[in-house]
N, C-alpha and C. Protein backbone atom coordinates (compact mmCIF):
# COMPACT_ATOMS: atom_id res chain seq x y z
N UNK A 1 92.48 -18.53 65.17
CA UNK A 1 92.44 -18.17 66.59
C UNK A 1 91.22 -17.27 66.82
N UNK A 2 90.60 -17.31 67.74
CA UNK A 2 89.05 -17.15 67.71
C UNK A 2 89.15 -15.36 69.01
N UNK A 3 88.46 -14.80 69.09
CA UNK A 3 88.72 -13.42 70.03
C UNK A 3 89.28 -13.42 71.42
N UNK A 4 88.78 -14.59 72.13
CA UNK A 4 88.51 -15.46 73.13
C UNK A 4 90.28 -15.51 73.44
N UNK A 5 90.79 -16.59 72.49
CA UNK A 5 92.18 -16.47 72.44
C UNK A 5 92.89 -15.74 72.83
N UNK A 6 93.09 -14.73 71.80
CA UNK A 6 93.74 -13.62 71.52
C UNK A 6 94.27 -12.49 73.24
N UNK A 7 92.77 -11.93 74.21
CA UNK A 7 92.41 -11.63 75.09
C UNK A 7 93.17 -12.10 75.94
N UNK A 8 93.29 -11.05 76.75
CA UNK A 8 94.52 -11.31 78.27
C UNK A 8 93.10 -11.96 78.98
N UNK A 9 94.21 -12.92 79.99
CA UNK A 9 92.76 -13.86 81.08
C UNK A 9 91.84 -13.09 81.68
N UNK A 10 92.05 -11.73 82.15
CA UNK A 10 91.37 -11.26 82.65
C UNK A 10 89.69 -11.01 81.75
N UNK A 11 90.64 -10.68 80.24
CA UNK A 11 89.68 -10.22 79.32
C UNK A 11 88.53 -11.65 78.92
N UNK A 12 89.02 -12.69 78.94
CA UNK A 12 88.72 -13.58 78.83
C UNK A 12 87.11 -14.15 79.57
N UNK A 13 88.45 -13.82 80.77
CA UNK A 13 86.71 -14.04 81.55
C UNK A 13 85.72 -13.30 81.59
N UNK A 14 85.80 -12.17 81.01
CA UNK A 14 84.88 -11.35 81.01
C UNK A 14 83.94 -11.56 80.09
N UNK A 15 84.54 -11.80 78.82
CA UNK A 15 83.90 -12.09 77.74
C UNK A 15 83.18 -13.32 77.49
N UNK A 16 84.20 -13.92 78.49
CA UNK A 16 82.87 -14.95 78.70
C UNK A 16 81.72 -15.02 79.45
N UNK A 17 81.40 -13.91 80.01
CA UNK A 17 80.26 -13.12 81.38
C UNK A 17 79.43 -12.61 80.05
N UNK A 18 79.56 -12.43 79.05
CA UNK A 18 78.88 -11.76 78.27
C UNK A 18 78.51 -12.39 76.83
N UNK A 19 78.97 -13.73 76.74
CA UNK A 19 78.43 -14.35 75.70
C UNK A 19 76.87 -15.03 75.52
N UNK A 20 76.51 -15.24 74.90
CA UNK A 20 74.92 -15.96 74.72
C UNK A 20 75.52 -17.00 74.75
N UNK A 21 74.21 -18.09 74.57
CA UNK A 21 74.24 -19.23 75.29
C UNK A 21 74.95 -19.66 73.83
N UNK A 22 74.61 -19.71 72.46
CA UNK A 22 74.47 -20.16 71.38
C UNK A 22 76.32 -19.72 71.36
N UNK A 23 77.46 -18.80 71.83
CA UNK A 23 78.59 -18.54 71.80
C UNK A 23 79.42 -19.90 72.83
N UNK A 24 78.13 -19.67 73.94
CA UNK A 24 78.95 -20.88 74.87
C UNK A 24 79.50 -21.95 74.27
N UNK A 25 78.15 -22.29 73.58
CA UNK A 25 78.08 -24.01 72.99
C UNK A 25 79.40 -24.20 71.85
N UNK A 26 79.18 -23.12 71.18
CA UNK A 26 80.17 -23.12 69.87
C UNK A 26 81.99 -23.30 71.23
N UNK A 27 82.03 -22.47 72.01
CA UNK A 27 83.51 -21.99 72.75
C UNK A 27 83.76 -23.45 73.26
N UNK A 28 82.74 -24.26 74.05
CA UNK A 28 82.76 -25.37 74.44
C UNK A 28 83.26 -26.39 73.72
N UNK A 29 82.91 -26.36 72.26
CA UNK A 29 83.21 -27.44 71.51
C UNK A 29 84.71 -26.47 70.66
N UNK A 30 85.03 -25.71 71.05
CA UNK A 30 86.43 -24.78 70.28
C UNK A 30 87.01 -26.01 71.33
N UNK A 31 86.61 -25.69 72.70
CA UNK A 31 87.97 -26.32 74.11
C UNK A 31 87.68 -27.20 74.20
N UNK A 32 86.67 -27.75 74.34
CA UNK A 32 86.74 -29.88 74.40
C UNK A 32 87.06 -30.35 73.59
N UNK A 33 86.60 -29.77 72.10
CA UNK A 33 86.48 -31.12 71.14
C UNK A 33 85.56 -31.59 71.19
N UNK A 34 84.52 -31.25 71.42
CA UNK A 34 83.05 -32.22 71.10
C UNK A 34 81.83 -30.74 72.16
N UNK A 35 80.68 -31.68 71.58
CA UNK A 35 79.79 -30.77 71.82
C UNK A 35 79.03 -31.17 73.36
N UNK A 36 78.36 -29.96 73.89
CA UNK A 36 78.51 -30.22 75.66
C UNK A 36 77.28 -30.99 75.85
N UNK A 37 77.32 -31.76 77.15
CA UNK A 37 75.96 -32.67 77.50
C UNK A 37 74.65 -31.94 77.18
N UNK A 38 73.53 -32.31 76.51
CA UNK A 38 72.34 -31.55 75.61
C UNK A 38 71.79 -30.95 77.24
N UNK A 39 71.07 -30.02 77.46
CA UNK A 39 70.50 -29.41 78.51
C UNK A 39 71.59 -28.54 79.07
N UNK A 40 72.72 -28.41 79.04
CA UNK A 40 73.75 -27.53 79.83
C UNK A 40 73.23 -26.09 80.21
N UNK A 41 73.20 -25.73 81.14
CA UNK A 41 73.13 -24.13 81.73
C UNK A 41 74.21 -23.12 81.25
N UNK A 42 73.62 -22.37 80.75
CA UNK A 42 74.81 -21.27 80.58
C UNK A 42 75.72 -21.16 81.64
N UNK A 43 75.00 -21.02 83.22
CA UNK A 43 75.83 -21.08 84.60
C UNK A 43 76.98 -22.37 83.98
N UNK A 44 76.45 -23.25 84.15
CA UNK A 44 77.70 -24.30 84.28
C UNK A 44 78.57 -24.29 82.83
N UNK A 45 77.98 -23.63 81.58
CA UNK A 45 78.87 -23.45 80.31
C UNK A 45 80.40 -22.40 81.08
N UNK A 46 79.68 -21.25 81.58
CA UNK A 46 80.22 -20.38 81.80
C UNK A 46 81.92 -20.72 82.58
N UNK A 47 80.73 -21.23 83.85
CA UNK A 47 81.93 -22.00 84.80
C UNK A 47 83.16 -22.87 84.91
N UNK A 48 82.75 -23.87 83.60
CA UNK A 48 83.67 -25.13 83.18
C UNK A 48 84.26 -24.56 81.86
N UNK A 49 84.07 -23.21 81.66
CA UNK A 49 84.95 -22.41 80.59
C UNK A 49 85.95 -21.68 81.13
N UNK A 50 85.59 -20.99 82.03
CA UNK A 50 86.18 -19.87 83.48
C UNK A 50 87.62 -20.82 83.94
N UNK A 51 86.86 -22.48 84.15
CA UNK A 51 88.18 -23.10 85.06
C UNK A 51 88.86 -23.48 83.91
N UNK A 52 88.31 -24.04 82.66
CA UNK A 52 89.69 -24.05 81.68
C UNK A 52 90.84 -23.16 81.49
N UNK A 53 90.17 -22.13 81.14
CA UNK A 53 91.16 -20.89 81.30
C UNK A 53 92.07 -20.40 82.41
N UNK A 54 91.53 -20.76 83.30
CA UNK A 54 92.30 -20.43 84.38
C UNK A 54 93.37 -21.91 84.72
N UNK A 55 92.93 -22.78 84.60
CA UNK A 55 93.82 -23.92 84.65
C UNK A 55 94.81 -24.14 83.50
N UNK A 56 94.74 -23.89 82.15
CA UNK A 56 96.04 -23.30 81.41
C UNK A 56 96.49 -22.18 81.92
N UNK A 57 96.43 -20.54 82.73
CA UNK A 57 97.27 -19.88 82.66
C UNK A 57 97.72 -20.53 83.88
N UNK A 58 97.54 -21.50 85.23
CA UNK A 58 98.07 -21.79 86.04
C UNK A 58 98.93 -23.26 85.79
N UNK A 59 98.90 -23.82 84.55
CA UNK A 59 99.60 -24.56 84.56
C UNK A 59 98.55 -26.44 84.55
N UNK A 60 97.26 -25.96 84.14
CA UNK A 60 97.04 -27.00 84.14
C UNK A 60 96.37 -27.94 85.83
N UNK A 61 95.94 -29.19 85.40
CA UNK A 61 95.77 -30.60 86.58
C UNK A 61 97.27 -30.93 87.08
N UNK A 62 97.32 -31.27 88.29
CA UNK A 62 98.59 -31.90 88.45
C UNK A 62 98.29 -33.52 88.06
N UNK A 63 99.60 -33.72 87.45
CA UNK A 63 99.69 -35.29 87.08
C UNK A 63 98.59 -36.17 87.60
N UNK A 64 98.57 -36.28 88.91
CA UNK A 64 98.14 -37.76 89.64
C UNK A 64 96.53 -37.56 89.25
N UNK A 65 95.71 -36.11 89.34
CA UNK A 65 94.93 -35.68 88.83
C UNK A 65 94.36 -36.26 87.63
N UNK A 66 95.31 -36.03 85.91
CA UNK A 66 94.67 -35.81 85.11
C UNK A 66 95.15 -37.80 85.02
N UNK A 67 96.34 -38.31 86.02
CA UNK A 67 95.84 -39.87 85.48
C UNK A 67 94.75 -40.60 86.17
N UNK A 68 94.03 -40.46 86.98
CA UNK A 68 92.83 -40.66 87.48
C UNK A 68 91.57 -40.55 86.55
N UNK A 69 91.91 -39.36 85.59
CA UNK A 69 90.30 -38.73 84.89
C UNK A 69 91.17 -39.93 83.14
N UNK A 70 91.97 -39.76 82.86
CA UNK A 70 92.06 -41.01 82.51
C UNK A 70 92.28 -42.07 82.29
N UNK A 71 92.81 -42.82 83.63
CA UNK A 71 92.24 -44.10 83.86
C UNK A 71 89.98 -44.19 83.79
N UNK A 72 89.81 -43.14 84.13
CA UNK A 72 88.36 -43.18 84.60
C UNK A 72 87.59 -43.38 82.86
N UNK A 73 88.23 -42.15 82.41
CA UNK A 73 87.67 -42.46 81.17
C UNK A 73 87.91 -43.80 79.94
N UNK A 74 89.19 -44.27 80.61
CA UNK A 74 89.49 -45.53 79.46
C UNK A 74 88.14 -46.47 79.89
N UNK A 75 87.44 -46.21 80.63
CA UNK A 75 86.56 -47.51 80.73
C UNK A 75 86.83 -48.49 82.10
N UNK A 76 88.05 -48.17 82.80
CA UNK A 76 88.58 -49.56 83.53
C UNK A 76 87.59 -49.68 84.51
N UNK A 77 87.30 -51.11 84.60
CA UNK A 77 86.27 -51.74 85.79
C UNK A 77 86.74 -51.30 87.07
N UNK A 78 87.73 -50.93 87.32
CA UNK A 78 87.89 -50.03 89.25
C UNK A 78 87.67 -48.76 88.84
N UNK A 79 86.71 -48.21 89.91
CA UNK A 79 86.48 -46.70 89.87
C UNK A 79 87.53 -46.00 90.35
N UNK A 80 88.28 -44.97 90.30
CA UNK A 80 89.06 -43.99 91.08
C UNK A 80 88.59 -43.32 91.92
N UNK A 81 88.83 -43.10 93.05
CA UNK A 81 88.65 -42.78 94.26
C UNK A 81 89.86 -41.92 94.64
N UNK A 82 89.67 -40.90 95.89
CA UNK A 82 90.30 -39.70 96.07
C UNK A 82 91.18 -40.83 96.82
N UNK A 83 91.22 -42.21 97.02
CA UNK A 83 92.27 -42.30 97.26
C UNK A 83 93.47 -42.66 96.52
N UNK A 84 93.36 -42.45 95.09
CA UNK A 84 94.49 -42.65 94.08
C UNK A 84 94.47 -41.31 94.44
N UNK A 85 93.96 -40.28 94.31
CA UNK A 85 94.64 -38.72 94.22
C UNK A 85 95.34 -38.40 95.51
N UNK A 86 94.55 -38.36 96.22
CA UNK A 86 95.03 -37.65 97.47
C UNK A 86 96.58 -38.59 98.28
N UNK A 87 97.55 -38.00 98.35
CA UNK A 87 98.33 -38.74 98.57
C UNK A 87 98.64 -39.26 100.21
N UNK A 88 98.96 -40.60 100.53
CA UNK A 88 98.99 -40.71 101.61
C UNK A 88 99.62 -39.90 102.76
N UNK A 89 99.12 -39.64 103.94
CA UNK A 89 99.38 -38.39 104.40
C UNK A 89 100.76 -38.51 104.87
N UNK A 90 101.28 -39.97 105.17
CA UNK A 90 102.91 -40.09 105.67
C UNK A 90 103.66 -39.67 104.63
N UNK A 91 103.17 -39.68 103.52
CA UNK A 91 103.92 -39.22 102.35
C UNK A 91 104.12 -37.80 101.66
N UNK A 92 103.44 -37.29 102.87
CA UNK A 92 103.77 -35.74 102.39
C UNK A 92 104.38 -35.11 103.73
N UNK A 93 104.68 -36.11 104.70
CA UNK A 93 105.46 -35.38 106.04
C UNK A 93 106.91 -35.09 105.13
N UNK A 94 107.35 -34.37 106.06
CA UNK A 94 108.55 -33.62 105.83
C UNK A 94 109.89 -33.78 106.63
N UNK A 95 111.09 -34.33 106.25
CA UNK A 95 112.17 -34.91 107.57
C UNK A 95 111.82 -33.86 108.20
N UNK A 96 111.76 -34.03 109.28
CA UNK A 96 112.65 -32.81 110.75
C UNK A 96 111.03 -33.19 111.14
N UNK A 97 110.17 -33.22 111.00
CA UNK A 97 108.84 -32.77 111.30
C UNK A 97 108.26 -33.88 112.80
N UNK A 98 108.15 -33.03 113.48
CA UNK A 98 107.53 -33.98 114.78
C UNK A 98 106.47 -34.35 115.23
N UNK A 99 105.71 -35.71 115.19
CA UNK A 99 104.65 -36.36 115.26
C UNK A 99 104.57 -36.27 117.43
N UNK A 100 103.35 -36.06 117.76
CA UNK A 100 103.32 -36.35 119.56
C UNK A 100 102.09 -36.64 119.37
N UNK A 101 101.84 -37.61 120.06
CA UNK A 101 100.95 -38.68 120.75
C UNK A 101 101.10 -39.03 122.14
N UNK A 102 99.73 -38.84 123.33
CA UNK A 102 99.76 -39.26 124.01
C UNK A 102 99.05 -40.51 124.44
N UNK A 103 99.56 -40.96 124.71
CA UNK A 103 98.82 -42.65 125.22
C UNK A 103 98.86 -43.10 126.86
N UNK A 104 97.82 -43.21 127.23
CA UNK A 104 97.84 -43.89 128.62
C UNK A 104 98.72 -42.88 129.05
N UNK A 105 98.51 -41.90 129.41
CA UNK A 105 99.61 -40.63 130.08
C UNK A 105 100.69 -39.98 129.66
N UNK A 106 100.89 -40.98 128.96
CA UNK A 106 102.63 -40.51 128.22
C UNK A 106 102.43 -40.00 126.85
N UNK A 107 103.57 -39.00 126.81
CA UNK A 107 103.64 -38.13 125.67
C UNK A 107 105.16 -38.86 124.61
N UNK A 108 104.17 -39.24 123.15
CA UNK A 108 105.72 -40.35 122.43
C UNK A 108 105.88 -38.77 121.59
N UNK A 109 106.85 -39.11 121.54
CA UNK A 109 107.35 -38.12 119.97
C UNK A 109 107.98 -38.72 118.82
N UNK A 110 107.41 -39.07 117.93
CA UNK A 110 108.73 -39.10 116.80
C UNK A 110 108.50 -38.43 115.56
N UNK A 111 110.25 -38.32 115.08
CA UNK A 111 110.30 -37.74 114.42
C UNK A 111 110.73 -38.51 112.81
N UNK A 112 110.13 -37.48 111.73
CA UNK A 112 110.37 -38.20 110.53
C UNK A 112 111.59 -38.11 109.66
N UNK A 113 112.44 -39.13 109.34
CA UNK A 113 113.24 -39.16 108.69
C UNK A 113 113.02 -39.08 107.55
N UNK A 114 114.11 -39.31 106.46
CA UNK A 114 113.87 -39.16 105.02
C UNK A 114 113.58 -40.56 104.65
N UNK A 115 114.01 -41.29 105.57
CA UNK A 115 113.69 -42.44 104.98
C UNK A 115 112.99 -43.85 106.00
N UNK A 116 111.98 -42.67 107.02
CA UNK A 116 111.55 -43.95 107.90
C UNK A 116 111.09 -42.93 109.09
N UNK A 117 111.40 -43.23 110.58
CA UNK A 117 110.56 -42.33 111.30
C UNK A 117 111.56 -43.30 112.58
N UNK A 118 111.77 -42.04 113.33
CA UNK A 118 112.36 -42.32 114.95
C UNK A 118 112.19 -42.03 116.38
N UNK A 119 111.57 -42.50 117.11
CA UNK A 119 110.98 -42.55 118.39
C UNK A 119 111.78 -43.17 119.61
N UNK A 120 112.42 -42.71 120.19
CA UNK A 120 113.35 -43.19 121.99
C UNK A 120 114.71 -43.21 120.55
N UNK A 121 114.99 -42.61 120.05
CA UNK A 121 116.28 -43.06 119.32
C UNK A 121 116.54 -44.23 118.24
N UNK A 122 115.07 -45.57 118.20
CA UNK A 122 115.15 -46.08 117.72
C UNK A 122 115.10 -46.04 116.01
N UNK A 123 115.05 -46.66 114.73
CA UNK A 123 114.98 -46.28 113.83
C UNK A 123 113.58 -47.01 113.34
N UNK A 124 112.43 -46.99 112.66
CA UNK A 124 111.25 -47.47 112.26
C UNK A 124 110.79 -47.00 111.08
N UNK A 125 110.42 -48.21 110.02
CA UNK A 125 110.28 -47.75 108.65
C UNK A 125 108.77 -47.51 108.33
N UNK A 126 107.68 -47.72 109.39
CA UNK A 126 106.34 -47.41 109.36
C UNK A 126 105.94 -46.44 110.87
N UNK A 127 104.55 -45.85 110.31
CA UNK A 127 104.39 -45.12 111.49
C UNK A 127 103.71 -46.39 112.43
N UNK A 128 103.10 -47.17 111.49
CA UNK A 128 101.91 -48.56 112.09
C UNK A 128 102.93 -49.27 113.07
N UNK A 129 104.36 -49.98 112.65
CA UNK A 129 105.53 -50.20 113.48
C UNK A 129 105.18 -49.36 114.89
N UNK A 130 105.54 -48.30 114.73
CA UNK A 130 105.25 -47.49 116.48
C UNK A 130 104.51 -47.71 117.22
N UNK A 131 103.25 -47.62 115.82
CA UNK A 131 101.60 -47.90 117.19
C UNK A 131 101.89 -48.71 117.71
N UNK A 132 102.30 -49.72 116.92
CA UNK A 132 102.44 -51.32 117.53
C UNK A 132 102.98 -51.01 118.51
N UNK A 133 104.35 -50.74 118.46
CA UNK A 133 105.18 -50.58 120.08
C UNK A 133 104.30 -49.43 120.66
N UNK A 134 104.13 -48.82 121.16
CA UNK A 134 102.98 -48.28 122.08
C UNK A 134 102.10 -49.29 122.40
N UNK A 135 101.15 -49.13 121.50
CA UNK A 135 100.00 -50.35 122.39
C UNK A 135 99.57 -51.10 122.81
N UNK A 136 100.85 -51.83 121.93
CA UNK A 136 100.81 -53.19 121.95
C UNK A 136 99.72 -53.98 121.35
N UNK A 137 99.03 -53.21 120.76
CA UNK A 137 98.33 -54.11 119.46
C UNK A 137 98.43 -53.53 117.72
N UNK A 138 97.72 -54.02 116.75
CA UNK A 138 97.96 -53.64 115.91
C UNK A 138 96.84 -52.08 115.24
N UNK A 139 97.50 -51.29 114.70
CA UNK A 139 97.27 -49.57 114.62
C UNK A 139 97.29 -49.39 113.19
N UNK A 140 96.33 -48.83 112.61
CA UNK A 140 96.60 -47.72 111.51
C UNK A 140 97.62 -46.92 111.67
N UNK A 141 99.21 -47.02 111.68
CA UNK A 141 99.98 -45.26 111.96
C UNK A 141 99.32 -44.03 112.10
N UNK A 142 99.37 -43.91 110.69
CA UNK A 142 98.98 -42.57 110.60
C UNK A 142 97.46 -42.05 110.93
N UNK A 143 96.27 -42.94 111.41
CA UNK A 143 95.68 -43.27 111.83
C UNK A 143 95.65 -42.95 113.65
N UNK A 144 96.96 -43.73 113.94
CA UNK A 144 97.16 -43.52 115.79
C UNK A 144 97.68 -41.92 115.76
N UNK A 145 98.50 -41.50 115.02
CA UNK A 145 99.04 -40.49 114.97
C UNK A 145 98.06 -39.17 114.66
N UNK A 146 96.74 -39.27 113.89
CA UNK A 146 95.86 -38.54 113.54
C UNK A 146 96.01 -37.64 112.63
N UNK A 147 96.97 -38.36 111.36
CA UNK A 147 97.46 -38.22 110.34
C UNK A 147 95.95 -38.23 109.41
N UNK A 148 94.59 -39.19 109.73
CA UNK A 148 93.96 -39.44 108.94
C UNK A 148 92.69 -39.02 109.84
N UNK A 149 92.02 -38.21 109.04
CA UNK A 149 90.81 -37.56 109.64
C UNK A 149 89.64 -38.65 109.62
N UNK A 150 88.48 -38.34 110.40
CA UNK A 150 87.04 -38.91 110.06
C UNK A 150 86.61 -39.06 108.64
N UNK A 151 86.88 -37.67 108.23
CA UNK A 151 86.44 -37.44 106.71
C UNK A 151 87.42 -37.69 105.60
N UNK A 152 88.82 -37.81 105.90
CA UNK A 152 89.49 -38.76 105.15
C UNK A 152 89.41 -40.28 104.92
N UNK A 153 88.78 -40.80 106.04
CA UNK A 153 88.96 -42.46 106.09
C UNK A 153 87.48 -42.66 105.54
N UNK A 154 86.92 -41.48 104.90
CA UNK A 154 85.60 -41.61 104.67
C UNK A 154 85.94 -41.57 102.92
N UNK A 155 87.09 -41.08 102.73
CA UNK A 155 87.30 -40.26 101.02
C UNK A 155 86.95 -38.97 100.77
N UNK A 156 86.39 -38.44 101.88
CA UNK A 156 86.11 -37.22 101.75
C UNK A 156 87.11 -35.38 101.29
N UNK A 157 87.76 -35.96 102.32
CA UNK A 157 89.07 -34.34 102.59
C UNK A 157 90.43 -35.40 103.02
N UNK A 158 91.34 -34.29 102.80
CA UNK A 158 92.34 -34.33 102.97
C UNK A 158 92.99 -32.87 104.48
N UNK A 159 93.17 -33.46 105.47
CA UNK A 159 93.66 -32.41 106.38
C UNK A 159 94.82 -32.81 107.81
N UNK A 160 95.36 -32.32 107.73
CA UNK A 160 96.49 -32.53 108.58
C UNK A 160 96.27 -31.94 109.80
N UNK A 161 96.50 -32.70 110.59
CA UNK A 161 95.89 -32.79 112.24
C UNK A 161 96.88 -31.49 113.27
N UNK A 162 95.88 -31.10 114.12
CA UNK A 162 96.63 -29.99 115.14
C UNK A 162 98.32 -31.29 115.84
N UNK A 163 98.12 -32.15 115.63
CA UNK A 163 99.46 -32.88 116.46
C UNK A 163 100.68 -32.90 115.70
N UNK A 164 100.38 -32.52 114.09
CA UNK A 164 101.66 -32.26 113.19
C UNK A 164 102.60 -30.88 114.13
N UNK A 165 103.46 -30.84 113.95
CA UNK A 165 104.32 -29.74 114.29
C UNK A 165 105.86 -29.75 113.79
N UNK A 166 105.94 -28.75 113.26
CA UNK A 166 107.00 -28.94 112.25
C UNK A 166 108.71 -28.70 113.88
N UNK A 167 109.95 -28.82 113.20
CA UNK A 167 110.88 -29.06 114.31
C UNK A 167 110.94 -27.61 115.20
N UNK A 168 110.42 -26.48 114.19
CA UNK A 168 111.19 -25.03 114.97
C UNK A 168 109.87 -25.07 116.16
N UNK A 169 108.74 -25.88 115.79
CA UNK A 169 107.55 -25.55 117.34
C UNK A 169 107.92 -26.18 118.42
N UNK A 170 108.53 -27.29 118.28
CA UNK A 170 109.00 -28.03 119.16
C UNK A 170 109.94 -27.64 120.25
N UNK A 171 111.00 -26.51 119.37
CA UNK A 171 112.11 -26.49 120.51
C UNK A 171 112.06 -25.04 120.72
């Protein structure tokens, strides 16, 4: 077990603020397992040492995360894209939670079930289902709803729209 180890995180990072470059390289290949891309900056040794450490005392990538980096690394001919990570945004609404949209004057509301989504009382297992009834043509849901940003439909971010409102804003 090397000093590095041993050291509370705080100490950790410090000591790593204060290693030479020739400590980086050796610490790099202690935590990867192999030795770092030839040209590396101490800045970026430093940095991608800093988030290791800090990502074991926090517990690590979440799952969907570290199967993306490897699927990416087995080689497979589809690239991963933030849209394997980032999860679809209907899929992180919450029952009770109230969707409003206005269209052509009128204000729809519905709300999300655990297992589908309900608008005039009816029951609907997509948000795209609704658009449809609203517009009468065919809709991205979460999309009409503004579930999906500019810069999401781009791959960019992930952000949940001022029209989310959870049930206690509503009433």
């Amino acid at each position: 077990m090397t000093d590095i180890q041993k050291a509370s995180k705080d100490d950790q990072l410090f000591e790593l603020e204060q290693m030479s470059r020739e400590k980086l390289l050796l610490e790099w290949e202690r935590v990867n397992g192999s030795k770092p891309p030839k040209y590396t900056s101490s800045v970026f040794l430093r940095q991608a040492l800093a988030f290791e450490l800090q990502s074991a005392a926090h517990g690590g990538l979440p799952a969907r995360f570290r199967r993306v980096l490897k699927q990416s690394l087995a080689g497979r001919d589809r690239v991963a894209s933030t849209a394997d990570v980032v999860p679809h945004p209907a899929a992180v609404l919450s029952p009770g939670i109230k969707l409003v949209r206005e269209w052509n004057g009128k204000t729809y509301q519905v709300e999300v079930l655990g297992d589908g989504f309900r608008m005039d009382g009816k029951p609907y297992t997509s948000l795209s289902a609704i658009a449809k009834r609203i517009t009468g043509v065919k809709w991205s849901g979460p999309r009409f709803f503004g579930l999906v940003s500019k810069a999401q439909r781009s791959n960019l971010s992930a952000e949940l729209p001022n029209e989310v409102m959870s049930r206690e804003a509503m009433l």
